[in-house]
C-alpha atoms as a PDB file:
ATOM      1  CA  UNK A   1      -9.659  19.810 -14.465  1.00  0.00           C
ATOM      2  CA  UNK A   2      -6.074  21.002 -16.184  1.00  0.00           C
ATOM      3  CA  UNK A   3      -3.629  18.409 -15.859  1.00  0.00           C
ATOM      4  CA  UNK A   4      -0.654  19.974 -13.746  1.00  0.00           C
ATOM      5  CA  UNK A   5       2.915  20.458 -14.673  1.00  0.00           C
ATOM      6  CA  UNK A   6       4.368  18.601 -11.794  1.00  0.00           C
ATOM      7  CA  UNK A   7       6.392  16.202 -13.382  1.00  0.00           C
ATOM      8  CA  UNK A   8       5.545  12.743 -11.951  1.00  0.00           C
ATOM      9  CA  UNK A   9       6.559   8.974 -12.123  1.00  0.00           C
ATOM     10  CA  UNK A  10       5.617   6.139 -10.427  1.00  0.00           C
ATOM     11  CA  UNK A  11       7.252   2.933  -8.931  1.00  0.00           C
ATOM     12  CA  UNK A  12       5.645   0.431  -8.283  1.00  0.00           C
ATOM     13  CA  UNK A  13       4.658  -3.503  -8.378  1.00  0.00           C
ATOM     14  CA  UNK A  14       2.834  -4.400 -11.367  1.00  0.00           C
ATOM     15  CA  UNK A  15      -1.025  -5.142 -10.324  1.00  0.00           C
ATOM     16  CA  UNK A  16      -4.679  -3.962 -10.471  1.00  0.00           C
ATOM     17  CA  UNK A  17      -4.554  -1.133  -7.703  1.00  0.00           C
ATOM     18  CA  UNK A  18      -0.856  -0.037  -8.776  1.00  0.00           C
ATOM     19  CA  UNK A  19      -1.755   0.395 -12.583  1.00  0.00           C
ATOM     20  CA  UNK A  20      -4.995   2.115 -11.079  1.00  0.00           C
ATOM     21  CA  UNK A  21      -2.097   4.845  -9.528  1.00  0.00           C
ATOM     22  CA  UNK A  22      -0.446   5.236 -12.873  1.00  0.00           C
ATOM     23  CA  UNK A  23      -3.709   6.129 -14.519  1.00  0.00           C
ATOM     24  CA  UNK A  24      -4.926   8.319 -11.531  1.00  0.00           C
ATOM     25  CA  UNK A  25      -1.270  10.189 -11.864  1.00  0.00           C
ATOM     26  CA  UNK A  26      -1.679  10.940 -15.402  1.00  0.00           C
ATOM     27  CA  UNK A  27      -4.878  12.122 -15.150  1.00  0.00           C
ATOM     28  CA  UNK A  28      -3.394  14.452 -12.545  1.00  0.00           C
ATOM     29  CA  UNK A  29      -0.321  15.348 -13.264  1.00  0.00           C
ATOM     30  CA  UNK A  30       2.557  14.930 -16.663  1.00  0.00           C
ATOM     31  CA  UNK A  31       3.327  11.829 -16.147  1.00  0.00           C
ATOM     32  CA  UNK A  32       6.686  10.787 -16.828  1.00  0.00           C
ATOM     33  CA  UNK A  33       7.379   7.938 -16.184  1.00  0.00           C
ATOM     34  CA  UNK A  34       7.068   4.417 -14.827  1.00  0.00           C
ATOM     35  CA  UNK A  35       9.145   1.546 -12.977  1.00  0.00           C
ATOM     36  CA  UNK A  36       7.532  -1.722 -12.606  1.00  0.00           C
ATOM     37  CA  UNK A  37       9.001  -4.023 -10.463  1.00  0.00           C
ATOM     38  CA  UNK A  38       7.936  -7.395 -11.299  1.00  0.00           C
ATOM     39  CA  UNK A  39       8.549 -10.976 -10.024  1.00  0.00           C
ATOM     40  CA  UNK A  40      10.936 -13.084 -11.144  1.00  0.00           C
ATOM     41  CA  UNK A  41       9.773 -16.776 -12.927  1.00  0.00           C
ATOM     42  CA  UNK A  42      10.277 -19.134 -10.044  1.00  0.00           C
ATOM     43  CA  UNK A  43      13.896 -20.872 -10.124  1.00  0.00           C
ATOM     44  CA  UNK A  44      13.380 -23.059  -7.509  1.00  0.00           C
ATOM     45  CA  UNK A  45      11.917 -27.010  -7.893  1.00  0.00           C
ATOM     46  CA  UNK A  46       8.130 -27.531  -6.860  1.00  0.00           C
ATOM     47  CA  UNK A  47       9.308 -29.705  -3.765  1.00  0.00           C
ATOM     48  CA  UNK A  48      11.393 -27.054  -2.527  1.00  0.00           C
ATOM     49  CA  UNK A  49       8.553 -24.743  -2.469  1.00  0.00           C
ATOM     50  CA  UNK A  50       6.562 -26.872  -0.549  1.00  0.00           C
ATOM     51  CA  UNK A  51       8.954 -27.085   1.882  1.00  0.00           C
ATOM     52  CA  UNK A  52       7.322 -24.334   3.954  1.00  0.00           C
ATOM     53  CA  UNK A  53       4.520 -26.841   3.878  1.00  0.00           C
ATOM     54  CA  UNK A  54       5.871 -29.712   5.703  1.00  0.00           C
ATOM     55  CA  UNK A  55       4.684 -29.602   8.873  1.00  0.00           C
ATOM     56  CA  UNK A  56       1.214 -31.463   8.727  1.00  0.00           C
ATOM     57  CA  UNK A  57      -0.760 -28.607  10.510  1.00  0.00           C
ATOM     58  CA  UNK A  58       0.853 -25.912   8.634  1.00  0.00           C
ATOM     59  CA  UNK A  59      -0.652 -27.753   5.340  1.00  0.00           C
ATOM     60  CA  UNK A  60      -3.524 -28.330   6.449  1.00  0.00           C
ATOM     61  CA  UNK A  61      -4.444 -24.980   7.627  1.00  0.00           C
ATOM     62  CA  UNK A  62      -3.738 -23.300   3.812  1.00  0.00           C
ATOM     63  CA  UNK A  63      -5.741 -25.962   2.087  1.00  0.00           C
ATOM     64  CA  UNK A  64      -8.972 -25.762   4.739  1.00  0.00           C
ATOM     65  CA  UNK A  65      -8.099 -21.406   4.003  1.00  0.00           C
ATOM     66  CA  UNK A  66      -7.809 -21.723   0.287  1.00  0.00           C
ATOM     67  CA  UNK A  67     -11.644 -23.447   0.697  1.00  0.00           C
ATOM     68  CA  UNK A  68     -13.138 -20.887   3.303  1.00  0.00           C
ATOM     69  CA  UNK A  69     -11.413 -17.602   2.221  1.00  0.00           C
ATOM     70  CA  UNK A  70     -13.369 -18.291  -1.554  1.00  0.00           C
ATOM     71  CA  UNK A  71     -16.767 -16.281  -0.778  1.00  0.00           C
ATOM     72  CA  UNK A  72     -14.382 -13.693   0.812  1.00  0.00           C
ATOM     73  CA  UNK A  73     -12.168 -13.622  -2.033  1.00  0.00           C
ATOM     74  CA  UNK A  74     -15.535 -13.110  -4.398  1.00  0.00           C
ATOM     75  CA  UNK A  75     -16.895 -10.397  -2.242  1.00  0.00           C
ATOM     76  CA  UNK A  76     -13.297  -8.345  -2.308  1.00  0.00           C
ATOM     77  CA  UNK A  77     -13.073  -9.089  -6.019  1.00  0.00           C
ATOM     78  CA  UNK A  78     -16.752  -7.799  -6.620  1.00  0.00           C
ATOM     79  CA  UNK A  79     -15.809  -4.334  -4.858  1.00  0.00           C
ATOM     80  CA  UNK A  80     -12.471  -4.404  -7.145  1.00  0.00           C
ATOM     81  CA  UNK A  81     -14.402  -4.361 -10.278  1.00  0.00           C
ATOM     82  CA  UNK A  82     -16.552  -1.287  -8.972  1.00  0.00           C
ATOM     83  CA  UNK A  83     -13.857   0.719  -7.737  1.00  0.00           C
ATOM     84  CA  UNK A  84     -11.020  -0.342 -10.044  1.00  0.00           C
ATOM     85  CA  UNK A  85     -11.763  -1.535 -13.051  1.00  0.00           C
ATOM     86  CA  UNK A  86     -12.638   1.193 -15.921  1.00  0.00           C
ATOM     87  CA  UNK A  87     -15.156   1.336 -18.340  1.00  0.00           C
ATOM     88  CA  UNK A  88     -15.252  -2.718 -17.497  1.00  0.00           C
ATOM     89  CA  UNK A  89     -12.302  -3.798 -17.658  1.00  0.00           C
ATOM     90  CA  UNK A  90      -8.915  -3.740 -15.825  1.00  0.00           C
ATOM     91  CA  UNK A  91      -6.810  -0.325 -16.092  1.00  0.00           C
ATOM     92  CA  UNK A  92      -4.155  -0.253 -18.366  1.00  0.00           C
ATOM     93  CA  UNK A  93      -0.498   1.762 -18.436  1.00  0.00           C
ATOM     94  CA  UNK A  94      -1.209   4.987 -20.097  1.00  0.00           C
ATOM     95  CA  UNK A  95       0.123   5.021 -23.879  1.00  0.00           C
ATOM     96  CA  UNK A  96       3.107   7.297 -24.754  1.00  0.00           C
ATOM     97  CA  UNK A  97       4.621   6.973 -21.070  1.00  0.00           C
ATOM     98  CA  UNK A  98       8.236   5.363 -20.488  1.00  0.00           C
ATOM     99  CA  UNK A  99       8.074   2.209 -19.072  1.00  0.00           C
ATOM    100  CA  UNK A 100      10.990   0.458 -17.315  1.00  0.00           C
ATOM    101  CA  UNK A 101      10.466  -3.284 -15.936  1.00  0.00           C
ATOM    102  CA  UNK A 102      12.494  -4.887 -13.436  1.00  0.00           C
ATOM    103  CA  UNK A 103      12.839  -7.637 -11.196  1.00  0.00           C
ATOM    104  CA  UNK A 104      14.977  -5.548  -8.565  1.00  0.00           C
ATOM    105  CA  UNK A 105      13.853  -2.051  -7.849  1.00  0.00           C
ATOM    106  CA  UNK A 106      17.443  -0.812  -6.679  1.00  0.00           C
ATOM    107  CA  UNK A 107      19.461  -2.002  -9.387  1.00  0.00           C
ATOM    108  CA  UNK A 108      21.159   1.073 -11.620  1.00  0.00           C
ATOM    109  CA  UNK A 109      19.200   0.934 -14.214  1.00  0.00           C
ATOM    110  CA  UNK A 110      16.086   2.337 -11.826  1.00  0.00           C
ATOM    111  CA  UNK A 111      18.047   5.371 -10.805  1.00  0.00           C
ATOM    112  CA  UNK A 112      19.530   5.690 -14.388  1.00  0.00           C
ATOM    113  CA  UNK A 113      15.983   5.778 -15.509  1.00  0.00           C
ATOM    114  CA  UNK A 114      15.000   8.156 -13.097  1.00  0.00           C
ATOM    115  CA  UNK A 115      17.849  10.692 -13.666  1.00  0.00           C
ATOM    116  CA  UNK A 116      16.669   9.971 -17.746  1.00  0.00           C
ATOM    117  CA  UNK A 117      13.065  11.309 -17.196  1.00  0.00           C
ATOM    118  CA  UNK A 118      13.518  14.010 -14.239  1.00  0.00           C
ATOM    119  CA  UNK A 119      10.545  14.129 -11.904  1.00  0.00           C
ATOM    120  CA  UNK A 120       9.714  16.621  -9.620  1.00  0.00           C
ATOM    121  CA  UNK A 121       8.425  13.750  -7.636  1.00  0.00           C
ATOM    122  CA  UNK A 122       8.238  10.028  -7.239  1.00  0.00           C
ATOM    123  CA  UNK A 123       5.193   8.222  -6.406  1.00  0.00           C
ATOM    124  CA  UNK A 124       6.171   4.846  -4.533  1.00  0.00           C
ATOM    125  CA  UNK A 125       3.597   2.046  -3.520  1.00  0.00           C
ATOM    126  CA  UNK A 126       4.671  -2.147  -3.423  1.00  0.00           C
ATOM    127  CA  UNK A 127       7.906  -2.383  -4.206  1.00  0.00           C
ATOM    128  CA  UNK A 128      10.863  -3.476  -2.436  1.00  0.00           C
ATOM    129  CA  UNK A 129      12.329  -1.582   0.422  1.00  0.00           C
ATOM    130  CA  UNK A 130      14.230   1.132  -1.133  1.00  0.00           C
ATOM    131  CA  UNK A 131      17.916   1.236  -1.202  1.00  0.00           C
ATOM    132  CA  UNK A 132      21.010   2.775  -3.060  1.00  0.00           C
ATOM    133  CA  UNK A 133      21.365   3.580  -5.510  1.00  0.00           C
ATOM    134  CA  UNK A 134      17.354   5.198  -5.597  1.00  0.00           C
ATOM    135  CA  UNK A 135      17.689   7.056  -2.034  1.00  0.00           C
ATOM    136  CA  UNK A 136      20.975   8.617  -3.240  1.00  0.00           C
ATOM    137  CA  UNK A 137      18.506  10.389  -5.765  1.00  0.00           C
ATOM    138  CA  UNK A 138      16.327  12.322  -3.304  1.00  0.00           C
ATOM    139  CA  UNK A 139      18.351  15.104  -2.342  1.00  0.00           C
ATOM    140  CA  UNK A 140      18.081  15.551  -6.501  1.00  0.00           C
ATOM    141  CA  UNK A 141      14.163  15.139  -6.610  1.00  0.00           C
ATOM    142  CA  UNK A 142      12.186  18.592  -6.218  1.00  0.00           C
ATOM    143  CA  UNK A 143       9.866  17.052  -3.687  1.00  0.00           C
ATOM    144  CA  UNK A 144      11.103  13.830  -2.999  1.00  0.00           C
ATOM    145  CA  UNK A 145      10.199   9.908  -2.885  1.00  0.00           C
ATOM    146  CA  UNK A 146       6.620   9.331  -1.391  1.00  0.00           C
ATOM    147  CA  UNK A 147       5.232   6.215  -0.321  1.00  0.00           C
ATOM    148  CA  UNK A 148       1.676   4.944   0.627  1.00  0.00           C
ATOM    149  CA  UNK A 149       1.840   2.625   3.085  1.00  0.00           C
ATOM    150  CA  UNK A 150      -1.185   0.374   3.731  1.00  0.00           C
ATOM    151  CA  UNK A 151      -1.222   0.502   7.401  1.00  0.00           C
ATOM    152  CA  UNK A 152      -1.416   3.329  10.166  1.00  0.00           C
ATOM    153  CA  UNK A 153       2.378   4.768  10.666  1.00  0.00           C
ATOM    154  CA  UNK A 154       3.641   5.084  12.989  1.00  0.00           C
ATOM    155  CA  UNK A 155       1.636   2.684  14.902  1.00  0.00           C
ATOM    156  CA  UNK A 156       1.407   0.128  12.438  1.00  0.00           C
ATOM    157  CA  UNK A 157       4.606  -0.810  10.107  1.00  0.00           C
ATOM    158  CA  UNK A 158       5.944  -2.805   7.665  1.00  0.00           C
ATOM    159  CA  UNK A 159       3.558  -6.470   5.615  1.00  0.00           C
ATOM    160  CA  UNK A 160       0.157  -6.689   5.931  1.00  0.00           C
ATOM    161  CA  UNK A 161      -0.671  -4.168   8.430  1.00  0.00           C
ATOM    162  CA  UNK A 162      -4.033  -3.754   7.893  1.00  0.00           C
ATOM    163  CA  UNK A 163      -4.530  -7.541   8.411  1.00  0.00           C
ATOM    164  CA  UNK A 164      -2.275  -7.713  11.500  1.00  0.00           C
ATOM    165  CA  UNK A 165      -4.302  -4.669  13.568  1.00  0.00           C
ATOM    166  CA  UNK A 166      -7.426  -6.701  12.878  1.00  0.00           C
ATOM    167  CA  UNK A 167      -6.252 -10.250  13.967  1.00  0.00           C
ATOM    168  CA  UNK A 168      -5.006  -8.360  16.975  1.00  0.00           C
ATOM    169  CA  UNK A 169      -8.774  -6.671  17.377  1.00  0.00           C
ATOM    170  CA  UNK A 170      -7.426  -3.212  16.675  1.00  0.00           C
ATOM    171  CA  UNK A 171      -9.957  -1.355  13.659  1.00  0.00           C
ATOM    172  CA  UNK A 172      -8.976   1.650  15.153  1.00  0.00           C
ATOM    173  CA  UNK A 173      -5.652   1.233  13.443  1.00  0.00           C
ATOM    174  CA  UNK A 174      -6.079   0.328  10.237  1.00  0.00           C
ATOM    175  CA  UNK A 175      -5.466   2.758   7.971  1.00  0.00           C
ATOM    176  CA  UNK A 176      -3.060   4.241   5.084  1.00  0.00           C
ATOM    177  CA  UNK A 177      -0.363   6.907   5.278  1.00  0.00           C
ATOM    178  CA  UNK A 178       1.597   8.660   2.699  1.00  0.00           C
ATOM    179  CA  UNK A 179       5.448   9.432   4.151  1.00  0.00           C
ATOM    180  CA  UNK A 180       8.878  10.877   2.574  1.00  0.00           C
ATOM    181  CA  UNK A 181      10.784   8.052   2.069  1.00  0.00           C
ATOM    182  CA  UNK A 182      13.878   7.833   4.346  1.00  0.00           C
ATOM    183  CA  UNK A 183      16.300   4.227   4.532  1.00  0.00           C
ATOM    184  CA  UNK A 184      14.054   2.898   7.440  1.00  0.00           C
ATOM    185  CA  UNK A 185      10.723   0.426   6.452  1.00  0.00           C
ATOM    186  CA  UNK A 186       7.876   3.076   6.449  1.00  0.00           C
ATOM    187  CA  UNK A 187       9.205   5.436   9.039  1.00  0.00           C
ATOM    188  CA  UNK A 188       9.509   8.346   7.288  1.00  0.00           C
ATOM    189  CA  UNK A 189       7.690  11.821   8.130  1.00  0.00           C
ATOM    190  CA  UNK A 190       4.498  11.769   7.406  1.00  0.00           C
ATOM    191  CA  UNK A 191       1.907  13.768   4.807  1.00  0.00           C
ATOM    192  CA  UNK A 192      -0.526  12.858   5.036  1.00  0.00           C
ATOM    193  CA  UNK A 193      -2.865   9.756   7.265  1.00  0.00           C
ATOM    194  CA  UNK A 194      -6.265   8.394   7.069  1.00  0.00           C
ATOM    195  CA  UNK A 195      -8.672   5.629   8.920  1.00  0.00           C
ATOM    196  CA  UNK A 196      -9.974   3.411   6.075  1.00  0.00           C
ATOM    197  CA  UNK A 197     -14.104   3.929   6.679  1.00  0.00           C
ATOM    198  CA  UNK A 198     -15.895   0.166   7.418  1.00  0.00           C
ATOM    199  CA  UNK A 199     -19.134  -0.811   7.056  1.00  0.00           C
ATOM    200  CA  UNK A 200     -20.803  -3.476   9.302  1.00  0.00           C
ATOM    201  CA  UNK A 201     -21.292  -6.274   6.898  1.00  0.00           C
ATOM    202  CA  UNK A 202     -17.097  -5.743   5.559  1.00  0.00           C
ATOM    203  CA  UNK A 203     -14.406  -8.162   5.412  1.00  0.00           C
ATOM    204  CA  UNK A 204     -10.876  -8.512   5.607  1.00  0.00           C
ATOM    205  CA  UNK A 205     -10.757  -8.128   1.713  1.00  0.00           C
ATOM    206  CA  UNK A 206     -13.571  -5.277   0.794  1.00  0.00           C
ATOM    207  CA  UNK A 207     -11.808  -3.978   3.642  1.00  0.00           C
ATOM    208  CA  UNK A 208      -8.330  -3.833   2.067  1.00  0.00           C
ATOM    209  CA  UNK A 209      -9.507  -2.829  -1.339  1.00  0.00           C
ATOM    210  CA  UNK A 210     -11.240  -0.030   0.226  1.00  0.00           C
ATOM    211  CA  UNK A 211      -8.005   0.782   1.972  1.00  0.00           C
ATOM    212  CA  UNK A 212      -6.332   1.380  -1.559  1.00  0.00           C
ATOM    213  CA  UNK A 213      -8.938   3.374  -2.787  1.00  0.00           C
ATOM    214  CA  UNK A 214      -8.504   5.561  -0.064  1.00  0.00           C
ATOM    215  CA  UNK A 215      -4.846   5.760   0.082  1.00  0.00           C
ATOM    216  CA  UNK A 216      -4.177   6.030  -3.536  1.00  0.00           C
ATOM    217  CA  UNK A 217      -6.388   9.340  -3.168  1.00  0.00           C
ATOM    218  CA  UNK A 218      -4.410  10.478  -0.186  1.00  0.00           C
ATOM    219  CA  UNK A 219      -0.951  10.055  -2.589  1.00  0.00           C
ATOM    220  CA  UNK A 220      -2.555  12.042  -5.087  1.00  0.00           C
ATOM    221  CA  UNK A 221      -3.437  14.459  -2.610  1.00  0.00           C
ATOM    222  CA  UNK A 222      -0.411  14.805  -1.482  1.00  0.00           C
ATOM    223  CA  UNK A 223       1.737  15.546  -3.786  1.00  0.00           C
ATOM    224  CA  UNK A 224      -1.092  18.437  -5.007  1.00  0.00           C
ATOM    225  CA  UNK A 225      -0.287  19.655  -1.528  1.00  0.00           C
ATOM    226  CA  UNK A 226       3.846  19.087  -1.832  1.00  0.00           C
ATOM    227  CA  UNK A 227       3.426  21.010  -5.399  1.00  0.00           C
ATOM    228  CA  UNK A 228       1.113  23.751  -3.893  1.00  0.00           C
ATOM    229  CA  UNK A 229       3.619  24.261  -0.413  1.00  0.00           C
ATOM    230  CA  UNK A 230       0.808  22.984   1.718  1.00  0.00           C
ATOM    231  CA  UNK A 231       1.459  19.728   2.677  1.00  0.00           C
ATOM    232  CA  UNK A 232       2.461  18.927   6.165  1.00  0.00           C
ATOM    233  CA  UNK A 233       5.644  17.244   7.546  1.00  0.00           C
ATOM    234  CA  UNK A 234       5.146  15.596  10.723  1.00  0.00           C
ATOM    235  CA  UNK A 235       7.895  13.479  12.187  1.00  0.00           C
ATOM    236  CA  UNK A 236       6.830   9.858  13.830  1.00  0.00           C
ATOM    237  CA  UNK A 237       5.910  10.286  17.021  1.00  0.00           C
ATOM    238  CA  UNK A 238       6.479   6.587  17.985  1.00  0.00           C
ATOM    239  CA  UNK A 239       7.912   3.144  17.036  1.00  0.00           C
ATOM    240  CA  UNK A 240       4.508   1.401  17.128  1.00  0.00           C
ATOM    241  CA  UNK A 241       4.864  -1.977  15.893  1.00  0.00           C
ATOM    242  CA  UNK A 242       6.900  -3.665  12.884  1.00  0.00           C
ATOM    243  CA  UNK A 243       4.930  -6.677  11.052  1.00  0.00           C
ATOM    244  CA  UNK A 244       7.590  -8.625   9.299  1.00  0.00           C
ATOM    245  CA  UNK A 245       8.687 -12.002   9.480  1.00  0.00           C
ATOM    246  CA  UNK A 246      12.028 -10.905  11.690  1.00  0.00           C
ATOM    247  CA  UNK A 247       9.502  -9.723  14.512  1.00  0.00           C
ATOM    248  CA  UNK A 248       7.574 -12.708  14.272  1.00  0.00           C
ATOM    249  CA  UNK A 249       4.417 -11.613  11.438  1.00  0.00           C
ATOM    250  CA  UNK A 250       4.562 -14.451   8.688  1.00  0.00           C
ATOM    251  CA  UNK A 251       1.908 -14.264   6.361  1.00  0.00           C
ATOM    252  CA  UNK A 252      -0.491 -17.240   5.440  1.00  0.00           C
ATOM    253  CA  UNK A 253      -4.010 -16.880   3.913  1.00  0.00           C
ATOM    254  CA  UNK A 254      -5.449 -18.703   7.678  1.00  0.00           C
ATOM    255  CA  UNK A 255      -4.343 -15.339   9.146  1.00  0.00           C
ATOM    256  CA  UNK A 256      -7.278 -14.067   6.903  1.00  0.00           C
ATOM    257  CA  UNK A 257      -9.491 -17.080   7.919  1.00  0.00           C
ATOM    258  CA  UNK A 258      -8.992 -15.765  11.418  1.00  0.00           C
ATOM    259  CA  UNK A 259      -9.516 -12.155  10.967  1.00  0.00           C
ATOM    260  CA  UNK A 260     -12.656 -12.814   9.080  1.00  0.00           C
ATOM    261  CA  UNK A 261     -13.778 -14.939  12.282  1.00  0.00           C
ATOM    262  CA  UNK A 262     -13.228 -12.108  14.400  1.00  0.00           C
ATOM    263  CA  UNK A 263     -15.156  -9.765  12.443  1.00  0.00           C
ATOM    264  CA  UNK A 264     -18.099 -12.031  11.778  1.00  0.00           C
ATOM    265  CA  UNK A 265     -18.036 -11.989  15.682  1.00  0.00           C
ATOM    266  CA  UNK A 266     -18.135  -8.637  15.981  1.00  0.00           C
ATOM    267  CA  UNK A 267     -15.238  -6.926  15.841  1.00  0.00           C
ATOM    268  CA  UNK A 268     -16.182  -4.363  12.712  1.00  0.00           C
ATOM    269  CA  UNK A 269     -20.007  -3.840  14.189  1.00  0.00           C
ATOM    270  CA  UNK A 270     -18.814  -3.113  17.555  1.00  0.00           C
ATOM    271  CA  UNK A 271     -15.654  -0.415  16.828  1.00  0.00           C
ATOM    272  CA  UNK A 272     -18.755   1.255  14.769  1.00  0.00           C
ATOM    273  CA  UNK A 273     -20.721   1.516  17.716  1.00  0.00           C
ATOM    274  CA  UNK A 274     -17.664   3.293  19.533  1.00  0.00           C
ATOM    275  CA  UNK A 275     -16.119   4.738  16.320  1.00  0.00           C
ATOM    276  CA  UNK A 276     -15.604   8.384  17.899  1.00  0.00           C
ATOM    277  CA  UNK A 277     -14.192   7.664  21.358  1.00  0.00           C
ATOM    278  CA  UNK A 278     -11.683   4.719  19.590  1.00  0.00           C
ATOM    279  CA  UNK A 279     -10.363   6.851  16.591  1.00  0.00           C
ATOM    280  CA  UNK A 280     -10.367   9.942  18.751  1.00  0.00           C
ATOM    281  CA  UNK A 281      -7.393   8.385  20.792  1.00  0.00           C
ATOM    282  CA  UNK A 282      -5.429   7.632  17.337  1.00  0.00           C
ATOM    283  CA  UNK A 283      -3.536  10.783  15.487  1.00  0.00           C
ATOM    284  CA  UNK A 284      -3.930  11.014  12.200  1.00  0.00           C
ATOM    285  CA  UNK A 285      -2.279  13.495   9.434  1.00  0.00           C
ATOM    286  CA  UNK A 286      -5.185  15.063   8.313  1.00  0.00           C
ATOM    287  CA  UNK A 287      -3.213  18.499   6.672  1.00  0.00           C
ATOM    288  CA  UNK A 288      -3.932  20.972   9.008  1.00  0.00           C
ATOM    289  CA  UNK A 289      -0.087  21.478   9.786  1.00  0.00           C
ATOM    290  CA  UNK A 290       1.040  23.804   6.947  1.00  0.00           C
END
């Protein structure tokens, strides 16, 4: 397949499914350029970062997690290697591409790089929210900033959303989306949606690797679509709900612990059972809408 002439790059955090993207969009597209945003060393003193820990039960319940999540940790890592890793090892950035690295996605330098290497498009997935001076650049950008979203938009936004729907016994709503970027936290109109497909012996974790595989595609896809005029822009039709720490979602691994419980009792087998009555009552993007 001809790589196209849509000018791409890609921001992004720096890890295994995100370096995947950057070798997917060259393979795709001229690729050129690529942001990393990456995390700064840790400033603060080891007591002050177990200072989340010190309330007994809170300490308790990430050591007994860090012990019982292990043969679910192995069985998402074991599906990683299949689907991510190439010829055997880990994907690397492709060579002869820009390469910016930062700590802070929004800072000048970002747009400055941007503006340096003129995309038709922006691929965006782990990062920071976006700010200014970045979403001053759209209006500049043929076709825009898109994000993929790990979760279901717009009834699922914001950390971890894939996690939350299934803590919360929803599998009907866990999913990826690819949106426009706007100022808001994933609430932009939408491309392009998907479920994530399950299988009946599937964890939390071969679920969420399977969740990038799918919605790293759907990206792709979508900005074939954006280059070819026939990709869809469908406003969010609701508010759903907003997983971050302000609306009460704080992340530990027991959340994953718990999740796992609930699909070991069930959960996964029995949405499978009922797979086309559940999703049939969720709207999804699919690209019909020219």
């Amino acid at each position: 397949m001809a790589v196209s002439s849509l000018r791409v790059a890609v921001l992004c955090c720096d890890g295994l499914y995100q370096r995947h993207l950057v070798r997917r969009a060259a393979e795709d597209f001229t690729l050129v350029g690529v942001v990393l945003q990456v995390s700064p060393p840790a400033s603060r003193s080891l007591l002050s970062r177990l200072a989340k820990y010190r309330r007994p039960l809170r300490l308790l319940r990430q050591l007994i997690a860090r012990v019982l999540l292990r043969p679910h940790d192995r069985r998402g890592a074991a599906l990683q290697r299949q689907l991510f890793h190439h010829g055997g090892a880990p994907p690397e950035l492709p060579d002869g591409v820009p390469v910016l690295v930062t700590a802070a996605i929004n800072e000048a330098r970002t747009a400055d790089f941007l503006r340096q290497v003129a995309p038709d498009i922006v691929l965006v997935n782990g990062t920071q929210l976006l700010r200014q001076p970045v979403l001053e650049l759209i209006p500049a950008i043929r076709h825009g900033l898109i994000n993929l979203h790990t979760g279901l938009s717009p009834y699922a936004r914001g950390a971890n959303c894939n996690l939350y729907m299934l803590m919360e016994g929803h599998p009907e709503l866990v999913g990826v989306t690819v949106h426009h970027i706007d100022p808001g936290i994933d609430s932009g109109d939408i491309i392009l949606s998907a479920h994530v497909p399950m299988h009946p012996d599937d964890n939390v974790e071969t679920i969420e690797v399977r969740s990038f595989q799918v919605g790293i595609e759907l990206l792709i896809e979508a900005a074939h679509r954006l280059e070819a005029g026939t990709a869809p822009r469908v406003p969010q039709w609701e508010k759903g709900k907003l997983f971050l720490r302000r609306t009460g979602y704080v992340y530990e691994p027991w959340q994953r612990l718990m999740a796992n419980r609930r699909i070991a009792r069930g959960l996964v087998r029995d949405y499978l059972a009922d797979q086309a009555r559940r999703d049939g009552a969720v709207r999804v993007v699919r690209g019909e809408q020219p």
